[in-house]
C-alpha atoms as a PDB file:
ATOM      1  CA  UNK A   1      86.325 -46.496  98.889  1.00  0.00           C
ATOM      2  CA  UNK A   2      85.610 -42.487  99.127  1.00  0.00           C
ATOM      3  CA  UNK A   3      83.324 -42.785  95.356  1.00  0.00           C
ATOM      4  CA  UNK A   4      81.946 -46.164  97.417  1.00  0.00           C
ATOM      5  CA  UNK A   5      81.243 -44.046 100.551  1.00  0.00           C
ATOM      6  CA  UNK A   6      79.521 -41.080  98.562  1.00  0.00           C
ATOM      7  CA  UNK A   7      78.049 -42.822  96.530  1.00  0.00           C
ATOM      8  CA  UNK A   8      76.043 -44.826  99.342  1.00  0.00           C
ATOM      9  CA  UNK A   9      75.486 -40.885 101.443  1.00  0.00           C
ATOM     10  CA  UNK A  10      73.841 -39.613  97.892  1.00  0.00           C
ATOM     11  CA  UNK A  11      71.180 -42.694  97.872  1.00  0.00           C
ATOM     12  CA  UNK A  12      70.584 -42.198 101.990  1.00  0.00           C
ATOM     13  CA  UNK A  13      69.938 -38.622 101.324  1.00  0.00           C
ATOM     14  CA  UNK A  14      67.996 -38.696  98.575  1.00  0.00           C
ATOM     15  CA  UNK A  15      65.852 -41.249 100.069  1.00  0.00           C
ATOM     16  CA  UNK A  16      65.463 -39.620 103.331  1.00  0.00           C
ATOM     17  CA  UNK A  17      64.219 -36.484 101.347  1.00  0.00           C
ATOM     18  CA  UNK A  18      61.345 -38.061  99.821  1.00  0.00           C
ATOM     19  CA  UNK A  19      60.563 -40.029 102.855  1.00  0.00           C
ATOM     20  CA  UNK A  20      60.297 -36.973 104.613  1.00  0.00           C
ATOM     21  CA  UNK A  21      58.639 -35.069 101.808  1.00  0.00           C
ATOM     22  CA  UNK A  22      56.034 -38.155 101.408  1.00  0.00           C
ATOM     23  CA  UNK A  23      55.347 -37.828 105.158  1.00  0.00           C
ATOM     24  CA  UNK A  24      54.375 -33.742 104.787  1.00  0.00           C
ATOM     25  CA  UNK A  25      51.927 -34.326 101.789  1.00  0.00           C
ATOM     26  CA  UNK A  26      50.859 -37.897 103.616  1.00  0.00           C
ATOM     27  CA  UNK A  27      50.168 -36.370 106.788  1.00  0.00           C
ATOM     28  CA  UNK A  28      49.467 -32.889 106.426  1.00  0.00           C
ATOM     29  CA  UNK A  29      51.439 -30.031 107.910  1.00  0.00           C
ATOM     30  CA  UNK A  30      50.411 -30.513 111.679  1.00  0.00           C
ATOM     31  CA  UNK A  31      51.967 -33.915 111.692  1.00  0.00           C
ATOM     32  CA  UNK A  32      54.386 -34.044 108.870  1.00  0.00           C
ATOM     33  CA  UNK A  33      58.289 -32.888 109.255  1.00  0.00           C
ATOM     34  CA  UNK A  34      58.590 -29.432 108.372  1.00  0.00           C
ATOM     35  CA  UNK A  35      58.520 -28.768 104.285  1.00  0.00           C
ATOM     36  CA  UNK A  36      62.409 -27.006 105.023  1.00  0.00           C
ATOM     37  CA  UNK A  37      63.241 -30.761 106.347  1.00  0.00           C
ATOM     38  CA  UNK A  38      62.830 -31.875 102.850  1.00  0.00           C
ATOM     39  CA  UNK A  39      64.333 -29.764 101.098  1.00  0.00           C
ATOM     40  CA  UNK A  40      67.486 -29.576 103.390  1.00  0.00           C
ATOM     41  CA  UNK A  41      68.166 -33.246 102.915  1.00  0.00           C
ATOM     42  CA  UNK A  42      67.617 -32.813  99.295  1.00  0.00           C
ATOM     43  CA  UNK A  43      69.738 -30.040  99.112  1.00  0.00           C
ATOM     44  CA  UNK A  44      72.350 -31.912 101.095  1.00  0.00           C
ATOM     45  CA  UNK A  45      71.944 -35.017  98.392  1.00  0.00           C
ATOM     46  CA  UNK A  46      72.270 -32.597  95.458  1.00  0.00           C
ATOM     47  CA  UNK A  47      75.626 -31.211  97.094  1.00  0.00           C
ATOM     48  CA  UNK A  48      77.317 -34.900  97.579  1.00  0.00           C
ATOM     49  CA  UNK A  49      75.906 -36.140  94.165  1.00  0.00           C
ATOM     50  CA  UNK A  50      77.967 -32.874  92.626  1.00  0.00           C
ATOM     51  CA  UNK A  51      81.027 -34.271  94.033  1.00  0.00           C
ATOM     52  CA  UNK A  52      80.446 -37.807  92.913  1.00  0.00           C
ATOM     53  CA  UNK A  53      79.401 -36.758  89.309  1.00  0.00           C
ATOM     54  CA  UNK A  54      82.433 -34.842  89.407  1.00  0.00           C
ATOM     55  CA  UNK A  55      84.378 -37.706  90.516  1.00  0.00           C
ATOM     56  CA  UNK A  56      83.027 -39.951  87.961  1.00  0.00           C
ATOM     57  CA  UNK A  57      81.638 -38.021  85.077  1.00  0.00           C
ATOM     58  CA  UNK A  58      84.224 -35.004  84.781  1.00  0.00           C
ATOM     59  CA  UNK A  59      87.627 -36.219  86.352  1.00  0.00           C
ATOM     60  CA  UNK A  60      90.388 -36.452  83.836  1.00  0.00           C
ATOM     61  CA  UNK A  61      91.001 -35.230  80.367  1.00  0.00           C
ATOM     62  CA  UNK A  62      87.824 -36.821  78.895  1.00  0.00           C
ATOM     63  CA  UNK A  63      84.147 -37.291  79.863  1.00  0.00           C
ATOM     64  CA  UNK A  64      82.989 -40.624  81.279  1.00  0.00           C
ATOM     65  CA  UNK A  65      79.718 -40.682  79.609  1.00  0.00           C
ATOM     66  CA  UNK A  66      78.723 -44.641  80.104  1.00  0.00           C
ATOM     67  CA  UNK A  67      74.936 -45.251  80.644  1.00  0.00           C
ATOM     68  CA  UNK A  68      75.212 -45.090  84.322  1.00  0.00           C
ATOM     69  CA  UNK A  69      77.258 -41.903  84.674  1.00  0.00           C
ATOM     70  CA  UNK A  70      75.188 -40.002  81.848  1.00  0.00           C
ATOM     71  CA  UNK A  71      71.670 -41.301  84.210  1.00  0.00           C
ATOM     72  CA  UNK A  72      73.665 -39.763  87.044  1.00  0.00           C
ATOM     73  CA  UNK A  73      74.218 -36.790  85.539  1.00  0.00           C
ATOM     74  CA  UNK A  74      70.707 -36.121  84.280  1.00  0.00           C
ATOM     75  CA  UNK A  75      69.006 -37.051  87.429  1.00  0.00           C
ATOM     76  CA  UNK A  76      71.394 -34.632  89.154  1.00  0.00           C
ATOM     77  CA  UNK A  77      70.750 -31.732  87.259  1.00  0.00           C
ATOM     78  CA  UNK A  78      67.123 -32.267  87.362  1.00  0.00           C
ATOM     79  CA  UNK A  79      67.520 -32.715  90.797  1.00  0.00           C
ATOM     80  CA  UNK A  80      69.626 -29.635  91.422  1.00  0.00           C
ATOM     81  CA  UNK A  81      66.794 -27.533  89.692  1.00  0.00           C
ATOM     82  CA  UNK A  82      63.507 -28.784  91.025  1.00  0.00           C
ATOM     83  CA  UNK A  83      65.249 -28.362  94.694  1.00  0.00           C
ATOM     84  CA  UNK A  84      66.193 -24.516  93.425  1.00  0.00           C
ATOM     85  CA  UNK A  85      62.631 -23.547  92.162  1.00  0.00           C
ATOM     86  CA  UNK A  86      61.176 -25.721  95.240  1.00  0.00           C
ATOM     87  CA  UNK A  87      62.867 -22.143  97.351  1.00  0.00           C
ATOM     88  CA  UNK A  88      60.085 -19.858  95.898  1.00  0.00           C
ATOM     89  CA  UNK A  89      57.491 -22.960  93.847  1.00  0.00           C
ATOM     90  CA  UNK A  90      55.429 -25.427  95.255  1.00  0.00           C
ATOM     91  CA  UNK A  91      57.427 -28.179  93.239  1.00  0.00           C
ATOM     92  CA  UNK A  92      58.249 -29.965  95.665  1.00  0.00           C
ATOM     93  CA  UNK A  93      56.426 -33.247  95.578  1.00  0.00           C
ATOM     94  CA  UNK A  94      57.974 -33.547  91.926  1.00  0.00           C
ATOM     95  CA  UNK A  95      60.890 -35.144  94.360  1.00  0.00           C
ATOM     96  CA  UNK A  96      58.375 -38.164  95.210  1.00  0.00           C
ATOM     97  CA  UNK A  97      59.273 -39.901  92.360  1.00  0.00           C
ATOM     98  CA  UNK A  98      62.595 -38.103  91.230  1.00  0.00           C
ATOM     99  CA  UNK A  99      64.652 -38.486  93.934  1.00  0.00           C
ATOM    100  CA  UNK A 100      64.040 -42.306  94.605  1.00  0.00           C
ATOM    101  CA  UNK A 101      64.814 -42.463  90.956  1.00  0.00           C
ATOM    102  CA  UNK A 102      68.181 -40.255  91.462  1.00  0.00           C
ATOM    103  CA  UNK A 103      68.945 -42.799  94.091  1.00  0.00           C
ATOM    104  CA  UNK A 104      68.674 -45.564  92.269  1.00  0.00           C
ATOM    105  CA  UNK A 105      70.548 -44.134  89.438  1.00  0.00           C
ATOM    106  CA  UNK A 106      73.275 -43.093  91.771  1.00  0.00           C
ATOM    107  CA  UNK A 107      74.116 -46.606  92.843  1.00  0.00           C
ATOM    108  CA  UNK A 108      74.011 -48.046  89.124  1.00  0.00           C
ATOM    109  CA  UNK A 109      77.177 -45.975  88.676  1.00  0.00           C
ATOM    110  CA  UNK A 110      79.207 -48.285  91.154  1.00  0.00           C
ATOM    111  CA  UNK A 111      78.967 -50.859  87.567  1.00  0.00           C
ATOM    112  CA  UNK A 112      80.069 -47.841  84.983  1.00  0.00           C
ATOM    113  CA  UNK A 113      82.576 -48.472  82.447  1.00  0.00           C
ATOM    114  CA  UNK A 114      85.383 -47.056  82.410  1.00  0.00           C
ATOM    115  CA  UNK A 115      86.325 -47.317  78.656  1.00  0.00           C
ATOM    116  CA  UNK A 116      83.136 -45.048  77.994  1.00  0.00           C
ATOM    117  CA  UNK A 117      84.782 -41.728  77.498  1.00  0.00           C
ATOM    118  CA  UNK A 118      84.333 -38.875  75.536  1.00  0.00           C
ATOM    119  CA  UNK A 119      86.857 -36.111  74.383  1.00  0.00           C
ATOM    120  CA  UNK A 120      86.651 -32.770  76.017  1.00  0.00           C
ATOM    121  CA  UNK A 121      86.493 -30.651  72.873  1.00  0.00           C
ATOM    122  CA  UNK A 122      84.887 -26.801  73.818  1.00  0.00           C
ATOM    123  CA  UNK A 123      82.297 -27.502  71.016  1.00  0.00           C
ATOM    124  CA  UNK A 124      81.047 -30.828  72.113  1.00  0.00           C
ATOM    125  CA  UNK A 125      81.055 -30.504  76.163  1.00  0.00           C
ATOM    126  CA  UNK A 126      78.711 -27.607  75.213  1.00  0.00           C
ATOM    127  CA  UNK A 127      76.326 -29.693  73.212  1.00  0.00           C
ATOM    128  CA  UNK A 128      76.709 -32.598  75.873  1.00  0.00           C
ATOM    129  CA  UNK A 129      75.584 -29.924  78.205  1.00  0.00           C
ATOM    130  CA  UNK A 130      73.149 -28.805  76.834  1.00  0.00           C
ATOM    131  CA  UNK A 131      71.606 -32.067  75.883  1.00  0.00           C
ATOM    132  CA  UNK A 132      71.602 -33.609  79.502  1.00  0.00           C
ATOM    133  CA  UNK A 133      69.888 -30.124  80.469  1.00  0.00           C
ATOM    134  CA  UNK A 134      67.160 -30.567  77.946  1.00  0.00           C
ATOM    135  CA  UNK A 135      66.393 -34.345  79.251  1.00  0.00           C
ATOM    136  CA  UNK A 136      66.881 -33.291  82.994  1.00  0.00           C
ATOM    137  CA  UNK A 137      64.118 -30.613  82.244  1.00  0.00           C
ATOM    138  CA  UNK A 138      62.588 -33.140  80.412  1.00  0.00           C
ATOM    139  CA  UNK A 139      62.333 -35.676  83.423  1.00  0.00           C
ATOM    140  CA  UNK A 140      60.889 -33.543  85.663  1.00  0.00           C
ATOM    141  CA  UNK A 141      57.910 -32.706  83.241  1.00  0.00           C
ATOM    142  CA  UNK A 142      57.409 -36.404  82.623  1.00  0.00           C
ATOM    143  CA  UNK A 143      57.227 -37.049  86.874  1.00  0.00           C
ATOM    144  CA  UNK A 144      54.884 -33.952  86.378  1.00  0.00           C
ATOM    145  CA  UNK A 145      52.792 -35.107  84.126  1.00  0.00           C
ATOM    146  CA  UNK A 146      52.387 -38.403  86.380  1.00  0.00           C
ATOM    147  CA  UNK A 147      51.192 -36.683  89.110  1.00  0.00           C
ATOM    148  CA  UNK A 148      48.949 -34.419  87.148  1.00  0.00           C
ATOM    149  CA  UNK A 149      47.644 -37.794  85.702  1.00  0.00           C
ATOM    150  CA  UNK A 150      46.873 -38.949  89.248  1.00  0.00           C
ATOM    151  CA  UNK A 151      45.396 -36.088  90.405  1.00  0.00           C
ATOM    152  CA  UNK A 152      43.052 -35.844  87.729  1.00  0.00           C
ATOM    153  CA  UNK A 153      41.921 -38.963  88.309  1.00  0.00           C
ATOM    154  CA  UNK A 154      41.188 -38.977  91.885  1.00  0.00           C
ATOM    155  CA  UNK A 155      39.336 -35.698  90.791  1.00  0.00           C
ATOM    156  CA  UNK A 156      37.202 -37.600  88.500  1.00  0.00           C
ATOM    157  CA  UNK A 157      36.662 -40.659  90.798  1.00  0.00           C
ATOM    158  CA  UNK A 158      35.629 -38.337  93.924  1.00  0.00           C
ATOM    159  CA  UNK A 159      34.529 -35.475  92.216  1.00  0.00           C
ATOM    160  CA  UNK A 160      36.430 -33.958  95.386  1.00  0.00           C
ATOM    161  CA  UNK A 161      40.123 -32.994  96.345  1.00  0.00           C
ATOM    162  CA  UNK A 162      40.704 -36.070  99.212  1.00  0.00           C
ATOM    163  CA  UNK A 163      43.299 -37.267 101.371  1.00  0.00           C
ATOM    164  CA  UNK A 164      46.753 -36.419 100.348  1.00  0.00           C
ATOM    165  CA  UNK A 165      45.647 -34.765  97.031  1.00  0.00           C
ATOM    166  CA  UNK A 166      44.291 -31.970  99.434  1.00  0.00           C
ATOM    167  CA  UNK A 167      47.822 -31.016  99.936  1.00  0.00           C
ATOM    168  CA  UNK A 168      49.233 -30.686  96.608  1.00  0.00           C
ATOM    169  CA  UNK A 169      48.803 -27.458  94.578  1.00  0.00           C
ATOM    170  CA  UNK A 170      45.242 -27.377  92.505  1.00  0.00           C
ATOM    171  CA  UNK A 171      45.452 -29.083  88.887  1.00  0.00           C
ATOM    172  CA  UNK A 172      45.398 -26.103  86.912  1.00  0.00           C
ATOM    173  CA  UNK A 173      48.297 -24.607  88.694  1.00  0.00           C
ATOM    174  CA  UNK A 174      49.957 -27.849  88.574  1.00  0.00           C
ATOM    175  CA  UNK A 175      48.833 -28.293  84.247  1.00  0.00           C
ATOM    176  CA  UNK A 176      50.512 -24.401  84.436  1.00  0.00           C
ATOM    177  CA  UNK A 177      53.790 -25.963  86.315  1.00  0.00           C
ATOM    178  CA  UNK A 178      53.606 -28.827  83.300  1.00  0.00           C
ATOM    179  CA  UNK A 179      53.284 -26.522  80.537  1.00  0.00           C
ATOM    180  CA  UNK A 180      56.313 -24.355  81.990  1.00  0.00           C
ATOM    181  CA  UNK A 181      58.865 -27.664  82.292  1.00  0.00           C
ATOM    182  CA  UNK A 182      57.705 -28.655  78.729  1.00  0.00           C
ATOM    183  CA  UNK A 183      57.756 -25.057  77.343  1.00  0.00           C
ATOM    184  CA  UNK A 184      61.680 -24.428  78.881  1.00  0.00           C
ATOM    185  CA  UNK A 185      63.237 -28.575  77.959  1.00  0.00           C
ATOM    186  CA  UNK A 186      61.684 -27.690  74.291  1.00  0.00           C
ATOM    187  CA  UNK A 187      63.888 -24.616  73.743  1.00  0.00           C
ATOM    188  CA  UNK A 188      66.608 -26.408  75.740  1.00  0.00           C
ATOM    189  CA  UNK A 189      66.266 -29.878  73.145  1.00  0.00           C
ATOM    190  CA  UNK A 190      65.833 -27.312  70.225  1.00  0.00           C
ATOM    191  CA  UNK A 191      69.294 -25.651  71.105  1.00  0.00           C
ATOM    192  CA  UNK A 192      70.656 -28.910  71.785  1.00  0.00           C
ATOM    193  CA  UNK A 193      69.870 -30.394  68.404  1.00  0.00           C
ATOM    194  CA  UNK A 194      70.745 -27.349  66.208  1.00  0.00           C
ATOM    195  CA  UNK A 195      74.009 -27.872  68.180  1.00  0.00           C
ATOM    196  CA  UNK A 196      74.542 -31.349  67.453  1.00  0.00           C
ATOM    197  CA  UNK A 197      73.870 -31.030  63.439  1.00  0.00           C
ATOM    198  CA  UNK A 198      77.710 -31.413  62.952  1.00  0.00           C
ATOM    199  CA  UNK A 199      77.479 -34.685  64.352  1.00  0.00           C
ATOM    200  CA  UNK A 200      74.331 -35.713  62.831  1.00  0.00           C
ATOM    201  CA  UNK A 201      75.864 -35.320  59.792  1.00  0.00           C
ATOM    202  CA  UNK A 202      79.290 -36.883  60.394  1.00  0.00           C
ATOM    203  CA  UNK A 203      77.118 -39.587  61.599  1.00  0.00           C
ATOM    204  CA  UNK A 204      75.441 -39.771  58.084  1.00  0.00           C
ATOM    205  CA  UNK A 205      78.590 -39.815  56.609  1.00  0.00           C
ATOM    206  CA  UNK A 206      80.067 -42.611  58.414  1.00  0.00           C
ATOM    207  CA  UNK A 207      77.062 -44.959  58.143  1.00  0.00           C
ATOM    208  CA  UNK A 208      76.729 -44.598  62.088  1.00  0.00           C
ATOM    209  CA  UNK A 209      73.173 -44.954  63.828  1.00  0.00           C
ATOM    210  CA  UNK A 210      71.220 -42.216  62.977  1.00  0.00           C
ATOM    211  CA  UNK A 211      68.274 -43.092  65.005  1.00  0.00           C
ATOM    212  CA  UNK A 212      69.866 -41.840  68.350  1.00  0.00           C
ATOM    213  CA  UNK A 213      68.905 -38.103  66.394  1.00  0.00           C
ATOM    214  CA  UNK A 214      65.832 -39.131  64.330  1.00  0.00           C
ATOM    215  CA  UNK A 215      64.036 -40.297  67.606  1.00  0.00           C
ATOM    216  CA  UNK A 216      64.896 -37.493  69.377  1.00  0.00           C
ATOM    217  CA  UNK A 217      63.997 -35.225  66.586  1.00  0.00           C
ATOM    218  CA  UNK A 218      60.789 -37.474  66.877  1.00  0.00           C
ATOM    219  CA  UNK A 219      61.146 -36.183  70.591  1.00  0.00           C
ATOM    220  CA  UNK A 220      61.314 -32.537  69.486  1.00  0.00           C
ATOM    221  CA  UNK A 221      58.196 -32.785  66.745  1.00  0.00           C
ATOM    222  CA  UNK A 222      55.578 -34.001  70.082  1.00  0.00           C
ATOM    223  CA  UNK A 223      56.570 -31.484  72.397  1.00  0.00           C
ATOM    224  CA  UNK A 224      56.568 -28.846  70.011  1.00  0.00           C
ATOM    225  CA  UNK A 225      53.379 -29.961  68.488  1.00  0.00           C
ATOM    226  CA  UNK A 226      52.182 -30.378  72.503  1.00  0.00           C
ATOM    227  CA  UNK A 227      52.882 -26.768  72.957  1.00  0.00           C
ATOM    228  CA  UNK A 228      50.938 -25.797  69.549  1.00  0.00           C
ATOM    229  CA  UNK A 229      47.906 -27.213  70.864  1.00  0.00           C
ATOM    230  CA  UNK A 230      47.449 -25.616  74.111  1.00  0.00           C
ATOM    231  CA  UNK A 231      48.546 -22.232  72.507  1.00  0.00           C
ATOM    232  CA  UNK A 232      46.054 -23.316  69.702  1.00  0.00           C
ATOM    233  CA  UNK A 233      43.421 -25.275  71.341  1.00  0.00           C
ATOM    234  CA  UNK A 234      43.895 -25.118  75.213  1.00  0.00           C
ATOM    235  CA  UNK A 235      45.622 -28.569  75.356  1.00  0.00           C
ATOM    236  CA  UNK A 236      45.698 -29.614  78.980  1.00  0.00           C
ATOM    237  CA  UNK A 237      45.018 -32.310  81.439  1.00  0.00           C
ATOM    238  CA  UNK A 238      45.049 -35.529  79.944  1.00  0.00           C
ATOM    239  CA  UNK A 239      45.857 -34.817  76.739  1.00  0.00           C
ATOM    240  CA  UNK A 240      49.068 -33.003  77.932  1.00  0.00           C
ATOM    241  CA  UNK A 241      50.152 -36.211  79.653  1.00  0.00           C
ATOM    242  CA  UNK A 242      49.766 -38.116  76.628  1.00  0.00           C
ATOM    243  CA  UNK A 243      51.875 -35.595  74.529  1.00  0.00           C
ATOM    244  CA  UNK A 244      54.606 -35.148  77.366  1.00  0.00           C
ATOM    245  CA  UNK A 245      55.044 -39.106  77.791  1.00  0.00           C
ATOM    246  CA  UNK A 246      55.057 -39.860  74.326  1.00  0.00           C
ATOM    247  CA  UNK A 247      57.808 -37.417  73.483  1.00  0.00           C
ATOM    248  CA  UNK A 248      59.690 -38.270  76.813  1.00  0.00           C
ATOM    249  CA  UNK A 249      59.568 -41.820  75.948  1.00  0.00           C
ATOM    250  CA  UNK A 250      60.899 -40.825  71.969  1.00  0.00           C
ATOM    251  CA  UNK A 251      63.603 -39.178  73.961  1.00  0.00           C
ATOM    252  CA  UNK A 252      65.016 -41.488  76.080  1.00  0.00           C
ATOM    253  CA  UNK A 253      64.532 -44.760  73.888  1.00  0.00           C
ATOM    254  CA  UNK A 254      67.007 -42.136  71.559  1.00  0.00           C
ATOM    255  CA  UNK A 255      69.551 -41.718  74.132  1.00  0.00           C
ATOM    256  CA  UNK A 256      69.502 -43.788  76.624  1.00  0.00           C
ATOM    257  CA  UNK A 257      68.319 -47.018  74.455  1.00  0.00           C
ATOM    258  CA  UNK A 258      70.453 -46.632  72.460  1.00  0.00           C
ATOM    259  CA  UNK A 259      73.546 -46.734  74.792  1.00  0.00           C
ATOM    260  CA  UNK A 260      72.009 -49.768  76.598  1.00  0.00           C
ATOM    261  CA  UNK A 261      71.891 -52.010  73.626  1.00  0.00           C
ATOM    262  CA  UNK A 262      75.189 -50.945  72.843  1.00  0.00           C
ATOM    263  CA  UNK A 263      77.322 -51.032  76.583  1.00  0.00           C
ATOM    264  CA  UNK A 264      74.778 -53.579  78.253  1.00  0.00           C
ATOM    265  CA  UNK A 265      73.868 -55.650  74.878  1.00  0.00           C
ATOM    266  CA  UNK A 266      75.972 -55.633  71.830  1.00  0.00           C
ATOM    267  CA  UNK A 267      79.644 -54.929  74.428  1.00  0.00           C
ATOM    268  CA  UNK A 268      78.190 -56.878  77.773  1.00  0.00           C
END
């Protein structure tokens, strides 16, 4: 009943923050809730979603990693830093999208499994770590390459910043903001794969599947090669989008495909 009751005040909150952050960049500041409003509620939902991650993820002697609890997780730290950087960044409309998703991933974890556990070797919670850093990061740059999408083309279609895209920051600060969450969950992935080499290997070994690491390696080779381009050839706008999605999507069909075919599918 408590993991029941948090679990439903995480969703509220999260949903009342982007409500309330919708209504600012909807309505303007002179009828909007206060931008603090926001973020209070979504600071509030970050602090309750630590407790339930660490009543679900991190209890015990062993790491409840299941597909729900490892969404949970992600969407939580990505959560925890876009509200952080929202203090001093204009990042805040990132939680449009993120935070409904955080809710929703929130309540999935009322069907985790229970078998899906993890030892909590030193070694491996640090590459665990690391890893759901790297795709929180990760997350947020895909939601920001969304809106950058969108904003470009109402650009295009009114030649003209109008109606709510007034009150988001200008597209090259917000290509700058992209760049930045691409730049920082490319060294976090490229930390996170030179620690998991061990396992890549033992994985190799045992005849396990390998693609979880090629895909994301996959992952690693677009945003890396994303990152060339702009320091190379000024990559922006719409071709960052393309890059970001693309190696998002490598990412998570890595990770979190993998686990769904084998919880949801192959143990349903």
């Amino acid at each position: 009943m408590y993991v029941l009751a948090l679990t439903i005040i995480t969703a509220l909150l999260y949903l009342a923050a982007a409500g309330a952050i919708g209504n600012r960049i909807y309505f303007g500041e002179e009828r909007g809730p206060a931008r603090s409003t926001g973020l209070a509620l979504a600071a509030a939902a970050v602090g309750v979603h630590a407790v339930l991650v660490a009543e679900t993820t991190w209890a015990g002697v062993e790491l409840n990693l299941s597909i729900f609890n490892a969404l949970s997780l992600v969407t939580w730290i990505s959560c925890a830093g876009v509200v952080a950087f929202s203090l001093r960044h204009r990042i805040e409309h990132l939680g449009l999208l993120l935070w409904p998703i955080t809710s929703l991933a929130v309540l999935t974890t009322l069907f985790e499994d229970p078998g899906t556990s993890v030892t909590r070797d030193p070694f491996l919670t640090t590459h665990i770590v690391i890893s759901m850093a790297a795709y929180a990061i990760l997350l947020a740059a895909v939601i920001q390459a969304i809106t950058v999408a969108i904003l470009d083309n109402r650009l295009r279609t009114h030649r003209r910043a109008i109606g709510f895209v007034r009150r988001l920051p200008a597209l090259r600060t917000m290509e700058r903001q992209l760049l930045w969450l691409v730049a920082i969950g490319f060294s976090a992935l490229t930390i996170s794969l030179a620690t998991g080499l061990g396992f890549f290997f033992d994985e190799v070994a045992s005849g396990g599947m390998i693609h979880k690491t090629s895909l994301s390696i996959a992952s690693w080779l677009a945003f890396g090669f994303l990152l060339f381009g702009h320091t190379l050839w000024g990559w922006r706008g719409q071709t960052a989008v393309r890059w970001t999605v693309l190696g998002f999507v490598a990412l998570m069909l890595g990770y979190f495909g993998s686990k769904f075919v084998i919880e949801l599918i192959l143990n349903g």
